[in-house]
C-alpha atoms as a PDB file:
ATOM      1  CA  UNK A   1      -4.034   3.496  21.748  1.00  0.00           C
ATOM      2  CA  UNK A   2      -5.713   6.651  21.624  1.00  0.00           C
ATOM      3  CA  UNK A   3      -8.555   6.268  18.435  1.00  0.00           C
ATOM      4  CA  UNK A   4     -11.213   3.553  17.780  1.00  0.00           C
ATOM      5  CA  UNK A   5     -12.177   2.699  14.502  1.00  0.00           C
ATOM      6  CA  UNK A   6     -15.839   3.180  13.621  1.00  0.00           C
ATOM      7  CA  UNK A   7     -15.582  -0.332  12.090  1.00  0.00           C
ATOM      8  CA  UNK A   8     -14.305  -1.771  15.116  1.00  0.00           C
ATOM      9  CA  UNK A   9     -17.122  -0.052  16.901  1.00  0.00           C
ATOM     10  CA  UNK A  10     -19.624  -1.562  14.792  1.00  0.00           C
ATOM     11  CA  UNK A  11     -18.010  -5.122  15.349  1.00  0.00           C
ATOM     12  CA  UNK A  12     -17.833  -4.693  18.823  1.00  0.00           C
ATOM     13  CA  UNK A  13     -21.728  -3.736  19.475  1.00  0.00           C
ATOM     14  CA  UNK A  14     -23.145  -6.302  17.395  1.00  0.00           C
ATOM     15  CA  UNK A  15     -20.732  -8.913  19.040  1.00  0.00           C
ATOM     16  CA  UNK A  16     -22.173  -7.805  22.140  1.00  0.00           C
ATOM     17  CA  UNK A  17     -25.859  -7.929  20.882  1.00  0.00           C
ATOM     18  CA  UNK A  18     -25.069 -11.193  19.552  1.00  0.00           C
ATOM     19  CA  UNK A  19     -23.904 -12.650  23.006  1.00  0.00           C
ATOM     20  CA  UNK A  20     -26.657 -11.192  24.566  1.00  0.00           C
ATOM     21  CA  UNK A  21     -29.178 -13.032  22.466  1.00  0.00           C
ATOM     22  CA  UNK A  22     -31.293 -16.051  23.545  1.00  0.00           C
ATOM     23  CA  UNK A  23     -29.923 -18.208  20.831  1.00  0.00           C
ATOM     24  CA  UNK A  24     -26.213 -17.606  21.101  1.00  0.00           C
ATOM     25  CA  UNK A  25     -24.138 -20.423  20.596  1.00  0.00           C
ATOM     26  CA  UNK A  26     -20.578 -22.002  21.290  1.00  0.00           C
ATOM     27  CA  UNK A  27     -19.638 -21.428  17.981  1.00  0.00           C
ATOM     28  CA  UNK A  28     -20.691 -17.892  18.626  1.00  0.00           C
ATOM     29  CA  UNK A  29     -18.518 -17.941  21.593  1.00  0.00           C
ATOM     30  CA  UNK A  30     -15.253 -19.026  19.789  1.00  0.00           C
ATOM     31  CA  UNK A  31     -16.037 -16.636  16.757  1.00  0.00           C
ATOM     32  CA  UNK A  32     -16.022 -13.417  18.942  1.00  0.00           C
ATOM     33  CA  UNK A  33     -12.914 -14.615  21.100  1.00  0.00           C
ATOM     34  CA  UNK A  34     -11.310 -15.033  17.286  1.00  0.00           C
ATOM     35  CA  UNK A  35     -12.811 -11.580  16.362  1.00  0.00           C
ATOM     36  CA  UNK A  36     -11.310 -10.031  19.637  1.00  0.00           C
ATOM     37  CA  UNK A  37      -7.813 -11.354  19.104  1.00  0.00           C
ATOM     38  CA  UNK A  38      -7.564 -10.788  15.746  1.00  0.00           C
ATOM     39  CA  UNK A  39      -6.581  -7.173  16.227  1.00  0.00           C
ATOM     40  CA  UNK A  40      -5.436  -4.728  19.205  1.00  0.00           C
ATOM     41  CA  UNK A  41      -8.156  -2.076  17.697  1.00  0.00           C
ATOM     42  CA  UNK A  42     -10.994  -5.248  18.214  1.00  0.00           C
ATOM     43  CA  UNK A  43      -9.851  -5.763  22.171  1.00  0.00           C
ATOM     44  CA  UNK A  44      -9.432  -1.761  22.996  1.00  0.00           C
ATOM     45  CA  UNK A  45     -12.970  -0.941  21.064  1.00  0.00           C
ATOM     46  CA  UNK A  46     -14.468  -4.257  22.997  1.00  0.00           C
ATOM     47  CA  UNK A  47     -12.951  -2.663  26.739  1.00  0.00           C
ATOM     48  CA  UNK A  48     -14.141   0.599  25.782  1.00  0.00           C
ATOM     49  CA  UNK A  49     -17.642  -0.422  24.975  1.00  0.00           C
ATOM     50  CA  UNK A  50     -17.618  -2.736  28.258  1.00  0.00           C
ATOM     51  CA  UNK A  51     -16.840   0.120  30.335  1.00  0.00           C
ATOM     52  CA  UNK A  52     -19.615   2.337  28.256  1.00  0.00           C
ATOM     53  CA  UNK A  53     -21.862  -0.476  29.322  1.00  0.00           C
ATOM     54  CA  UNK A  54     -20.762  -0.099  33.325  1.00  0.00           C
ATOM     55  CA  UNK A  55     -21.525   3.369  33.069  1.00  0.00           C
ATOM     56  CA  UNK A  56     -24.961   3.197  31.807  1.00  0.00           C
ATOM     57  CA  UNK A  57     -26.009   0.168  34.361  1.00  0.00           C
ATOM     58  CA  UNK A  58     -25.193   3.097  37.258  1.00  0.00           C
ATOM     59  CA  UNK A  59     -27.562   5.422  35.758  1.00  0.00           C
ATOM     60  CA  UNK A  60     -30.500   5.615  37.990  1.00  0.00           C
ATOM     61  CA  UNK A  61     -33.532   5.014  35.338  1.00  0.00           C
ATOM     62  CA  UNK A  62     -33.291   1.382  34.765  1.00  0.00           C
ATOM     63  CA  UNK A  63     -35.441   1.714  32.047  1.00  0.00           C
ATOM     64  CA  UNK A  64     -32.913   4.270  30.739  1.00  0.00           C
ATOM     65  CA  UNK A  65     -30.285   1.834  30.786  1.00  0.00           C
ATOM     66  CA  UNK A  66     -31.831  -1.026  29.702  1.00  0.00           C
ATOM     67  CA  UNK A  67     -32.904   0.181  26.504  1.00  0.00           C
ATOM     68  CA  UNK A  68     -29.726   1.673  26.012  1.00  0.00           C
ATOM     69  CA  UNK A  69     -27.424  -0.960  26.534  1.00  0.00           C
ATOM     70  CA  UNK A  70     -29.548  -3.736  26.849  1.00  0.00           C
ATOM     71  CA  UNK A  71     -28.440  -4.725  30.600  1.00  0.00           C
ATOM     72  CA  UNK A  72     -30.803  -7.744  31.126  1.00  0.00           C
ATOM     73  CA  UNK A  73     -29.426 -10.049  29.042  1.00  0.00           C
ATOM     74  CA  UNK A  74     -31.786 -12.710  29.880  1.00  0.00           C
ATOM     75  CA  UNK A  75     -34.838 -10.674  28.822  1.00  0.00           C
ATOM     76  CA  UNK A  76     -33.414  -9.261  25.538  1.00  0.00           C
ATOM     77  CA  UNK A  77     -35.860  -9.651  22.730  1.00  0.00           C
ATOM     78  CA  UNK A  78     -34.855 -10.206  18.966  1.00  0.00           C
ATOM     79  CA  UNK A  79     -35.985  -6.775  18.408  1.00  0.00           C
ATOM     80  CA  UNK A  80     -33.963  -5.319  21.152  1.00  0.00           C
ATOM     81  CA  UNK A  81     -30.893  -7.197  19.837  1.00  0.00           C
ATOM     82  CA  UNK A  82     -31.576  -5.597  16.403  1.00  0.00           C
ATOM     83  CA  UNK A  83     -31.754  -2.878  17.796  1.00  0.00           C
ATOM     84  CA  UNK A  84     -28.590  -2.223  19.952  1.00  0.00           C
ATOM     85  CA  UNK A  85     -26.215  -3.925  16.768  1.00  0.00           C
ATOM     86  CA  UNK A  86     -27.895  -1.280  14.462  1.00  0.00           C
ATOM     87  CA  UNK A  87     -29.525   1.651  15.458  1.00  0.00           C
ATOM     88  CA  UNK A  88     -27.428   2.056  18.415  1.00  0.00           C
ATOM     89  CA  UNK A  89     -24.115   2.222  16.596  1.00  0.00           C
ATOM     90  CA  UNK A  90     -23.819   5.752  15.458  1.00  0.00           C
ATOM     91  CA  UNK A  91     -24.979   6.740  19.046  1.00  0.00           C
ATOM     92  CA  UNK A  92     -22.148   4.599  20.330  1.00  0.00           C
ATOM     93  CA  UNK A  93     -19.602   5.867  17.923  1.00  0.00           C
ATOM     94  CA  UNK A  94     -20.213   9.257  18.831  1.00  0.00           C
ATOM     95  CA  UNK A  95     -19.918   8.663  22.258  1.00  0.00           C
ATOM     96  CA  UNK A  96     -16.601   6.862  22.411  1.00  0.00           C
ATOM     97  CA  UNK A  97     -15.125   8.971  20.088  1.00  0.00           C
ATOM     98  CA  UNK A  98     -15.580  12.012  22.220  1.00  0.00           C
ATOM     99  CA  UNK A  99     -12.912  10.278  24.506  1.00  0.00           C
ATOM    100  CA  UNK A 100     -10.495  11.177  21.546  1.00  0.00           C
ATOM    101  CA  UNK A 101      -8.612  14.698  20.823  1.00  0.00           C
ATOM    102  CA  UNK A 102      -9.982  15.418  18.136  1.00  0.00           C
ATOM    103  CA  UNK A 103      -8.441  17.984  14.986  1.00  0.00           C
ATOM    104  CA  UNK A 104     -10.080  21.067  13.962  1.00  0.00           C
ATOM    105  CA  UNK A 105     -11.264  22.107  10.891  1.00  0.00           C
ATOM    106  CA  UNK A 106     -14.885  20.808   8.475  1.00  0.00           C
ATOM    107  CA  UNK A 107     -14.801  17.231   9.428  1.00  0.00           C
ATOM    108  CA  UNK A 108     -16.272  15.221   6.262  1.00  0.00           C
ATOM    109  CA  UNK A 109     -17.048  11.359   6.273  1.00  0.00           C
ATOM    110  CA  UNK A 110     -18.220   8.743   4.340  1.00  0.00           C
ATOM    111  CA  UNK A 111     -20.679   5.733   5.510  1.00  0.00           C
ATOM    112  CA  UNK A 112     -19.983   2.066   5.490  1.00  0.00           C
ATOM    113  CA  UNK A 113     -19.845   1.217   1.464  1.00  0.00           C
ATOM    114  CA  UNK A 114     -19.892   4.938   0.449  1.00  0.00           C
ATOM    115  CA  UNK A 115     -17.154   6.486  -1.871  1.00  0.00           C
ATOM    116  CA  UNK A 116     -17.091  10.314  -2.277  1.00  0.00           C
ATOM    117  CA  UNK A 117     -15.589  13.341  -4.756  1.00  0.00           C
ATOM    118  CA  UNK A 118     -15.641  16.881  -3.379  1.00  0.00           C
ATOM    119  CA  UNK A 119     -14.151  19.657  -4.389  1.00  0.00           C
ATOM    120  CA  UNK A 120     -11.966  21.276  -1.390  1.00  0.00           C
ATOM    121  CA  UNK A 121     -12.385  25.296  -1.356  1.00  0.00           C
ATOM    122  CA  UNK A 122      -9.085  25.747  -2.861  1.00  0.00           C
ATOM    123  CA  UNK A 123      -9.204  23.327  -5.705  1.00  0.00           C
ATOM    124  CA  UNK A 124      -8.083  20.401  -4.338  1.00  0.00           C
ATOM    125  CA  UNK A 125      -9.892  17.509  -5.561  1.00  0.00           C
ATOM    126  CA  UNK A 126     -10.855  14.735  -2.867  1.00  0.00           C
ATOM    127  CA  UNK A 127     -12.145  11.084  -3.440  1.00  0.00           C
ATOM    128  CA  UNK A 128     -12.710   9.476  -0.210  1.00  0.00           C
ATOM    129  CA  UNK A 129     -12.882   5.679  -0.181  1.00  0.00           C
ATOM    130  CA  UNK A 130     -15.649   3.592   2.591  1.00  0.00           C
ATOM    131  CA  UNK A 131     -15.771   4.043   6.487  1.00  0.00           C
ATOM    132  CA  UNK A 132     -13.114   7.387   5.814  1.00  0.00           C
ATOM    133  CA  UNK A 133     -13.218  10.629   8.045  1.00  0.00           C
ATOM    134  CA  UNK A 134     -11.083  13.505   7.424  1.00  0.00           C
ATOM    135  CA  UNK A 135     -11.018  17.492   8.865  1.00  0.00           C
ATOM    136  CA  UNK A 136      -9.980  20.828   6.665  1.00  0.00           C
ATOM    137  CA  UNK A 137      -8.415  23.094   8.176  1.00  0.00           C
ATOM    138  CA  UNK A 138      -7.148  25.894   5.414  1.00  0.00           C
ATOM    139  CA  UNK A 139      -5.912  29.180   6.728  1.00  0.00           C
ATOM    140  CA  UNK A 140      -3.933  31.966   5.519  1.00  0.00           C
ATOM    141  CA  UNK A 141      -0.714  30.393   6.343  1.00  0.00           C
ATOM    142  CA  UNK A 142      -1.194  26.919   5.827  1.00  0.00           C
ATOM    143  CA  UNK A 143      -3.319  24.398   4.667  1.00  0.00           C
ATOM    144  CA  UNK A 144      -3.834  21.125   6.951  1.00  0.00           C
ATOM    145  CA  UNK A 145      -6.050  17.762   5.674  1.00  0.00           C
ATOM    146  CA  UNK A 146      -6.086  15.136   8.996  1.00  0.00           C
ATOM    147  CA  UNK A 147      -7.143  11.753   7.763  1.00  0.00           C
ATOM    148  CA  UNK A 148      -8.353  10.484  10.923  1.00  0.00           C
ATOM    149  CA  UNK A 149      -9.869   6.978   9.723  1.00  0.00           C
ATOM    150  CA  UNK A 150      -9.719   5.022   6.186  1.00  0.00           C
ATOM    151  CA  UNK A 151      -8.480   5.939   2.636  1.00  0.00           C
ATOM    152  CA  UNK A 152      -8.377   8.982   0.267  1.00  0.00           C
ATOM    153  CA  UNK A 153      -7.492   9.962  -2.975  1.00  0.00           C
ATOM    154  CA  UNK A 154      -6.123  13.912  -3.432  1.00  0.00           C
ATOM    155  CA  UNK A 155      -5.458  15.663  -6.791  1.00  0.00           C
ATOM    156  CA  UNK A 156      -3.923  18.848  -5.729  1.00  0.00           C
ATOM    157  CA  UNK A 157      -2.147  22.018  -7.804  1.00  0.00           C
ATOM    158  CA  UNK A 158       0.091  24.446  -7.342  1.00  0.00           C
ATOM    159  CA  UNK A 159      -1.092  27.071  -4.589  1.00  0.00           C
ATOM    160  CA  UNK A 160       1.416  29.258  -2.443  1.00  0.00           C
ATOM    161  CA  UNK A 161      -0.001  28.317   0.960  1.00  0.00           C
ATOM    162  CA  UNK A 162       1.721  24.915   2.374  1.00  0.00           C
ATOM    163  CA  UNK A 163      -0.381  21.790   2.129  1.00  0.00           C
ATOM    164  CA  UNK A 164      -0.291  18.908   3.872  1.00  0.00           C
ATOM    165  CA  UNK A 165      -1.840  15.447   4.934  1.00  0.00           C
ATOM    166  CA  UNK A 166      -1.650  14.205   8.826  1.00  0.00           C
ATOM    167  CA  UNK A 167      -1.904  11.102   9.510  1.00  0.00           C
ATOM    168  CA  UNK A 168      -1.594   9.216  13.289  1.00  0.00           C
ATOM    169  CA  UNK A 169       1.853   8.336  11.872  1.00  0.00           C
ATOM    170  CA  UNK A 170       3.199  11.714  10.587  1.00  0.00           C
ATOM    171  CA  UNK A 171       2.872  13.906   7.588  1.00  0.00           C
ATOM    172  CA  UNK A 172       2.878  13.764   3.732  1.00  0.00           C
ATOM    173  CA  UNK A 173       3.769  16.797   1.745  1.00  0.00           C
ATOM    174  CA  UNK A 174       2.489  17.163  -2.032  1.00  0.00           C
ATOM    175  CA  UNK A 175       4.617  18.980  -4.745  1.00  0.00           C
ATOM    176  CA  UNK A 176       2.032  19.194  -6.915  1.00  0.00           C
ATOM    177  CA  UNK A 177       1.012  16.233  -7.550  1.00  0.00           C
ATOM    178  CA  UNK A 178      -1.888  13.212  -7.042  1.00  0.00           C
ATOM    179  CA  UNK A 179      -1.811  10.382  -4.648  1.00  0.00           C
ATOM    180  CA  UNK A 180      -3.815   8.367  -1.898  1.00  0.00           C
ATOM    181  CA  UNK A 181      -3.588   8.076   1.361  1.00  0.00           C
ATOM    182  CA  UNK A 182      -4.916   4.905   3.561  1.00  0.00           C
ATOM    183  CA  UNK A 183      -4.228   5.444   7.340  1.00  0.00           C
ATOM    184  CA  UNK A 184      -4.620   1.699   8.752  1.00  0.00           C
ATOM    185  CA  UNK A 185      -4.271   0.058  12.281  1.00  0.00           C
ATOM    186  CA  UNK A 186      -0.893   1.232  12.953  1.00  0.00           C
ATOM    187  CA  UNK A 187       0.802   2.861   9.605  1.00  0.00           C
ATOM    188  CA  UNK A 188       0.131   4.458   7.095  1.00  0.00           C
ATOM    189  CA  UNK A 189       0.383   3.488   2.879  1.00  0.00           C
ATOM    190  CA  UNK A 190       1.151   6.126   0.407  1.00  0.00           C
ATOM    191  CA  UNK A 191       0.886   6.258  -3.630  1.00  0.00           C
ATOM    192  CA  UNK A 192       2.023   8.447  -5.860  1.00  0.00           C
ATOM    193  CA  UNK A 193       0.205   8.302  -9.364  1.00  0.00           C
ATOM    194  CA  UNK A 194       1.410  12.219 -10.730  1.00  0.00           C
ATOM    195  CA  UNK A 195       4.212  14.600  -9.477  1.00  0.00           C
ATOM    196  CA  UNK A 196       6.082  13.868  -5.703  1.00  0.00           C
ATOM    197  CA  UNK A 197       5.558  13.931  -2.043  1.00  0.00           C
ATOM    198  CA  UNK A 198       7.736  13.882   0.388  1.00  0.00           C
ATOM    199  CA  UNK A 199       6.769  11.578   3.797  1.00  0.00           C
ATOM    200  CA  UNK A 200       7.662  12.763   7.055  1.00  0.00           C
ATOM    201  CA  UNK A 201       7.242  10.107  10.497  1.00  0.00           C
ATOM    202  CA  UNK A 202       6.147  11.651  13.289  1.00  0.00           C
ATOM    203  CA  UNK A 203       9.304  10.409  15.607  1.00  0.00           C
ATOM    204  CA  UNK A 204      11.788  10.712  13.076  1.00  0.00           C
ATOM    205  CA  UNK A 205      13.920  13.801  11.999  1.00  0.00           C
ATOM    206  CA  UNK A 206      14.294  12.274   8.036  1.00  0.00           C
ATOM    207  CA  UNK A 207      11.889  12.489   5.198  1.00  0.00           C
ATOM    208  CA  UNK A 208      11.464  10.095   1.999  1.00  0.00           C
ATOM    209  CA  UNK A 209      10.812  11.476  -1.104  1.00  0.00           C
ATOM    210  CA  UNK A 210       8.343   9.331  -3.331  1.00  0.00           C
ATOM    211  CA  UNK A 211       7.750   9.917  -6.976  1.00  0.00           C
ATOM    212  CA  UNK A 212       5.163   9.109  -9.453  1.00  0.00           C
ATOM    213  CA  UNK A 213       4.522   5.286  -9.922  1.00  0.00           C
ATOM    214  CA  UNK A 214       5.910   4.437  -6.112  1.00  0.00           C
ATOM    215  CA  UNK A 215       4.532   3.848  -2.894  1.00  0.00           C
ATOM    216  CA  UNK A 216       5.491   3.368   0.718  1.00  0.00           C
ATOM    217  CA  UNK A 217       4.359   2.314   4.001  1.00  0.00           C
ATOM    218  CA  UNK A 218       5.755   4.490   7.040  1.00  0.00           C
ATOM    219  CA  UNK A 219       4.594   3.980  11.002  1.00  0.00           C
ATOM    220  CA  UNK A 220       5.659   6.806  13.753  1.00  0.00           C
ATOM    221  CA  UNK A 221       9.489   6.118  14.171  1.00  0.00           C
ATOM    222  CA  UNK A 222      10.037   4.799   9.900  1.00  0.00           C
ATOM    223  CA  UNK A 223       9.503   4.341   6.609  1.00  0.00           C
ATOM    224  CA  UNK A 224      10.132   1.231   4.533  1.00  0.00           C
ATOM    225  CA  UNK A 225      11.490   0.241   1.215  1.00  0.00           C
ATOM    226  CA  UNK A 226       9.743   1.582  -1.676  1.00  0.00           C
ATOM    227  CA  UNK A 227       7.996  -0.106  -4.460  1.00  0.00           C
ATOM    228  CA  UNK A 228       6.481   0.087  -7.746  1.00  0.00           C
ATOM    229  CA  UNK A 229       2.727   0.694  -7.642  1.00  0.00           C
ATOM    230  CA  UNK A 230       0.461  -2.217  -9.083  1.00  0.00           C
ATOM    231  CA  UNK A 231      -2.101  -1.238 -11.913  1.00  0.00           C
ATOM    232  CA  UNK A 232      -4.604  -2.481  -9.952  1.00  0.00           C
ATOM    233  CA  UNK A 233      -3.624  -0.512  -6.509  1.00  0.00           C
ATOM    234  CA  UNK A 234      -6.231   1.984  -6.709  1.00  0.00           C
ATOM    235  CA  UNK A 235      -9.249  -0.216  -7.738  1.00  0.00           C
ATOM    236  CA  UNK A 236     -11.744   1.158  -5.214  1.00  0.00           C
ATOM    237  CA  UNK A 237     -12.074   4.418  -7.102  1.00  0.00           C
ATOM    238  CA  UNK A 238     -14.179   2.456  -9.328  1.00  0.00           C
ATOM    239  CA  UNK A 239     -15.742   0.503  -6.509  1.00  0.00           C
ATOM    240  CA  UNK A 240     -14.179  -2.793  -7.134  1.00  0.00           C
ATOM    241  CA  UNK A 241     -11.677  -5.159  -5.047  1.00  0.00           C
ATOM    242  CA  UNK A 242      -8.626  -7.486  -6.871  1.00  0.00           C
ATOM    243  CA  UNK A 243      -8.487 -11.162  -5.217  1.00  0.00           C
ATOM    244  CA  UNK A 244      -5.499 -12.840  -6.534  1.00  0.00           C
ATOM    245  CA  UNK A 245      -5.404 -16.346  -4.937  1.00  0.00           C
ATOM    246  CA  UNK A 246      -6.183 -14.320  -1.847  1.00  0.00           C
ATOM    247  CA  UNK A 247      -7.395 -16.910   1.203  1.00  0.00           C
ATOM    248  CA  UNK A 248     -10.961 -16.201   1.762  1.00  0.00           C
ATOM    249  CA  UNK A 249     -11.371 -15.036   4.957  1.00  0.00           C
ATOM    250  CA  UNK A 250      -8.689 -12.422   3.650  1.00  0.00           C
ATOM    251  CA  UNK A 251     -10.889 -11.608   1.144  1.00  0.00           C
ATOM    252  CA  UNK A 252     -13.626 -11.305   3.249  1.00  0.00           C
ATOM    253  CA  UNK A 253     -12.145  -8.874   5.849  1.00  0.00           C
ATOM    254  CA  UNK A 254     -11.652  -6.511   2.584  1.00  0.00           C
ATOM    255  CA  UNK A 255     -15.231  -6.577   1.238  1.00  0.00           C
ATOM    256  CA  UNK A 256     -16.359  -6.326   4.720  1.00  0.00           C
ATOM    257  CA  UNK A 257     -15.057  -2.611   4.795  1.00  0.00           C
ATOM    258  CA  UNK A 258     -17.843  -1.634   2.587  1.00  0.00           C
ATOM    259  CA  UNK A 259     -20.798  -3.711   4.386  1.00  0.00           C
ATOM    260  CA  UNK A 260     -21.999  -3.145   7.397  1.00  0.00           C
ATOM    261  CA  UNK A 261     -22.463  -5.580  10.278  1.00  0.00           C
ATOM    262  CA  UNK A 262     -20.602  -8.904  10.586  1.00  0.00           C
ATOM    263  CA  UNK A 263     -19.385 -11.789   8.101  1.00  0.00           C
ATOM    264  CA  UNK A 264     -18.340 -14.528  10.079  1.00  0.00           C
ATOM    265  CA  UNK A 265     -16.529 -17.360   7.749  1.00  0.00           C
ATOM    266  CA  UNK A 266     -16.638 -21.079   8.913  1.00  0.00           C
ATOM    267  CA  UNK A 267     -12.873 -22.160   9.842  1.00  0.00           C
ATOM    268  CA  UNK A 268     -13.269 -24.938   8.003  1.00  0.00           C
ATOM    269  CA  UNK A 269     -13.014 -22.790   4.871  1.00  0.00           C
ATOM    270  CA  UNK A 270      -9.956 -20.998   5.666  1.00  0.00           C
ATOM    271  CA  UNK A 271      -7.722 -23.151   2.754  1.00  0.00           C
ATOM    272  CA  UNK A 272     -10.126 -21.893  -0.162  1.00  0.00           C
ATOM    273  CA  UNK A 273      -8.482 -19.035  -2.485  1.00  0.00           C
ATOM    274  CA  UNK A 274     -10.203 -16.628  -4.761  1.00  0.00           C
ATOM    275  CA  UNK A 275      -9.265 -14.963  -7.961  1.00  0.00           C
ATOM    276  CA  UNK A 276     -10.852 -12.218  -9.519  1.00  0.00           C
ATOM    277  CA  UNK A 277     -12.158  -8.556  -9.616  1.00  0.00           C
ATOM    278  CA  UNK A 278     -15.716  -8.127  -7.527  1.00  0.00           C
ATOM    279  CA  UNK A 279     -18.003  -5.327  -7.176  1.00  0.00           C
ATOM    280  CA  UNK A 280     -17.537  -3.136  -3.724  1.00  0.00           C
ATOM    281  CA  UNK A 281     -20.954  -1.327  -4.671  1.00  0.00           C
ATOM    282  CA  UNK A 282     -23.484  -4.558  -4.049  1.00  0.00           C
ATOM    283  CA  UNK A 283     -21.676  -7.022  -1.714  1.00  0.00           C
ATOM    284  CA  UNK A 284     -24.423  -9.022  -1.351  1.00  0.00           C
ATOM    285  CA  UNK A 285     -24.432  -9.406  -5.193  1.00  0.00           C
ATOM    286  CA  UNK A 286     -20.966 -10.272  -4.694  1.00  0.00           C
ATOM    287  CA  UNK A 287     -21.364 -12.299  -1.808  1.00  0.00           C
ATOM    288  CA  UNK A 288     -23.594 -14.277  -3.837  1.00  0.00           C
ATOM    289  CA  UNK A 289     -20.846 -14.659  -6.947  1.00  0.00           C
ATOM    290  CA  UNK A 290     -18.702 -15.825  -4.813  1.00  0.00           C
ATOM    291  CA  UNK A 291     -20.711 -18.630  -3.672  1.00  0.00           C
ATOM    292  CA  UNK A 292     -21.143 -19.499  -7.230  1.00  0.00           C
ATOM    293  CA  UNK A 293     -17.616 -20.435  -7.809  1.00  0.00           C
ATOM    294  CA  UNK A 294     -16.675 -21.721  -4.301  1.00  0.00           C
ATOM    295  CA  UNK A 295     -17.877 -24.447  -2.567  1.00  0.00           C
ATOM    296  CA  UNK A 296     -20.213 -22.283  -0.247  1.00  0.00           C
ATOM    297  CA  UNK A 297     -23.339 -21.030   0.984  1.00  0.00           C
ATOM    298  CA  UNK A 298     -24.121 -17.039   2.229  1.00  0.00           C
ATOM    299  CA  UNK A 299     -26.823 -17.339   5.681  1.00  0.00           C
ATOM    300  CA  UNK A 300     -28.361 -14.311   6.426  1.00  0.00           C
ATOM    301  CA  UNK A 301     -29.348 -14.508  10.136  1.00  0.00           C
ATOM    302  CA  UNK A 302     -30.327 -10.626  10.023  1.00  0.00           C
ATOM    303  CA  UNK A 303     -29.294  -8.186   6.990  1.00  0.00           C
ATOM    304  CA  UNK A 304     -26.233  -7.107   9.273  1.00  0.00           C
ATOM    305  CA  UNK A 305     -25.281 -10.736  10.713  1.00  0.00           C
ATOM    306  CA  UNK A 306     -23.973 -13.200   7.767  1.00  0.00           C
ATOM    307  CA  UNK A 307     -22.509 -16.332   8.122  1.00  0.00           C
ATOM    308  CA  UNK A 308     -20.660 -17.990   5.080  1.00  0.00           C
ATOM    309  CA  UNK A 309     -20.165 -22.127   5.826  1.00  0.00           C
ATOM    310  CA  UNK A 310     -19.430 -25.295   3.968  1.00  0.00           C
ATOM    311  CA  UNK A 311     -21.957 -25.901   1.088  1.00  0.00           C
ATOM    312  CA  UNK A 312     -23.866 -29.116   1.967  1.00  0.00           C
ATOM    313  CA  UNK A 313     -24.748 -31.821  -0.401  1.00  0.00           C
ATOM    314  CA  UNK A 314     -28.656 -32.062  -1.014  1.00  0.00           C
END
């Protein structure tokens, strides 16, 4: 594994400050071993920003390395805690993602909870979705858009150069047409709303073609089945999620793509389900909804730490 999420990042610093802290708990303890299992991208980003920490408690200033990383534990301050699961996370994203090879080209991105149109310089219209980095790189001969991280929406025309979309999984080709493209963990989704692409795995000598209305999932060596598109597949262009009896914590791990910090839901609330269509663009607004029709309550231990539990009887 080669690339680390800047969500997984994110996670992985404030579980750190969190452990660090004066008041952590055994539940705290059990949540972030949960957390770090959950994915391969959790454990690798959690390794990486161990061995970031090593590095910095060699540096000679200790004062240097303290306030970077925090390395007394014991004598780490609610403020300094804060501090290292907020501020420090875009200096720690940069840093680990230098270890990466990186694509040429204007690299665009959005924030945590931002979705953004642009207009590409030849005509190509672009909608990225939250926590999603791309890079341009349009020559005379051929005209390459690397989706390095989340989820994008392309409207592109006829032009005579070649275009295409790289993914870590292979390429897409457009015939003129309009689509989105969500690289996840370890594969990437395609759909087709106007015209055809064709998909192309990186370890695999066969393409699919996929037409309007269709979508497909393909990793590095394949491509599965296709299927119809749902109406409701492409909901985060207006900034809204579908839950359709969708588990909670589920649901939770989607609207925390456009939050930033941590949501940590009691287990003992794993059996709810939720049905509806929320808002992406205020999740605490929708945090809140949600605890209006489910039996729970939203703590906020800092704006970036939230902890949803079992509503309690007064």
């Amino acid at each position: 594994m080669d690339r680390i999420s800047r969500e997984s990042i994110e996670q992985a610093s404030l579980w750190m400050a969190r452990l660090w802290a004066d008041d952590v708990t055994e539940q705290d303890k059990k949540a972030f071993n949960t957390w770090r299992t959950a994915h391969p991208d959790n454990e690798f980003a959690w390794q990486q920003l161990e061995n970031l920490q090593k590095k910095f408690a060699s540096v000679p200033n200790p004062q240097f390395s303290g306030k970077v990383l925090g390395r007394n534990r014991r004598g780490a301050t609610r403020r300094q805690v804060l501090l290292w699961g907020g501020v420090s996370v875009s200096t720690l994203a940069l840093m680990m993602s230098t270890q990466d090879t990186q694509p040429t080209g204007a690299e665009y991105a959005t924030a945590t909870g931002e979705v953004r149109s642009l207009s590409l310089s030849d005509g190509t219209e672009l909608i990225m979705n939250t926590a999603t980095r791309v890079f341009v790189d349009f020559n005379q001969s051929e005209r390459i858009l690397h989706l390095v991280q989340g989820e994008i929406m392309i409207t592109s025309g006829h032009h005579l150069t070649p275009f295409k979309v790289m993914t870590g999984q292979g390429r897409i080709v457009p015939i003129g047409t309009r689509y989105t493209v969500h690289q996840q963990a370890e594969q990437t989704l395609v759909s087709v709303y106007e015209g055809e692409v064709a998909v192309y795995p990186e370890q695999s000598f066969e393409s699919t073609h996929i037409l309007s209305g269709e979508s497909i999932v393909f990793n590095a060596n394949r491509t599965d089945k296709k299927y119809a598109n749902q109406a409701t597949d492409a909901l985060w262009l207006k900034q809204k999620i579908l839950a359709q009896a969708t588990p909670l914590p589920d649901f939770i791990n989607d609207l925390a793509r456009y939050r930033r910090g941590v949501i940590k839901v009691d287990p003992s609330l794993h059996h709810l389900k939720l049905t509806g269509v929320f808002s992406t663009r205020d999740t605490d607004k929708t945090l809140y909804n949600v605890s209006q029709v489910l039996p729970i309550e939203i703590r906020y231990r800092t704006p970036l730490w939230v902890s949803i539990t079992p509503k309690q009887n007064h």
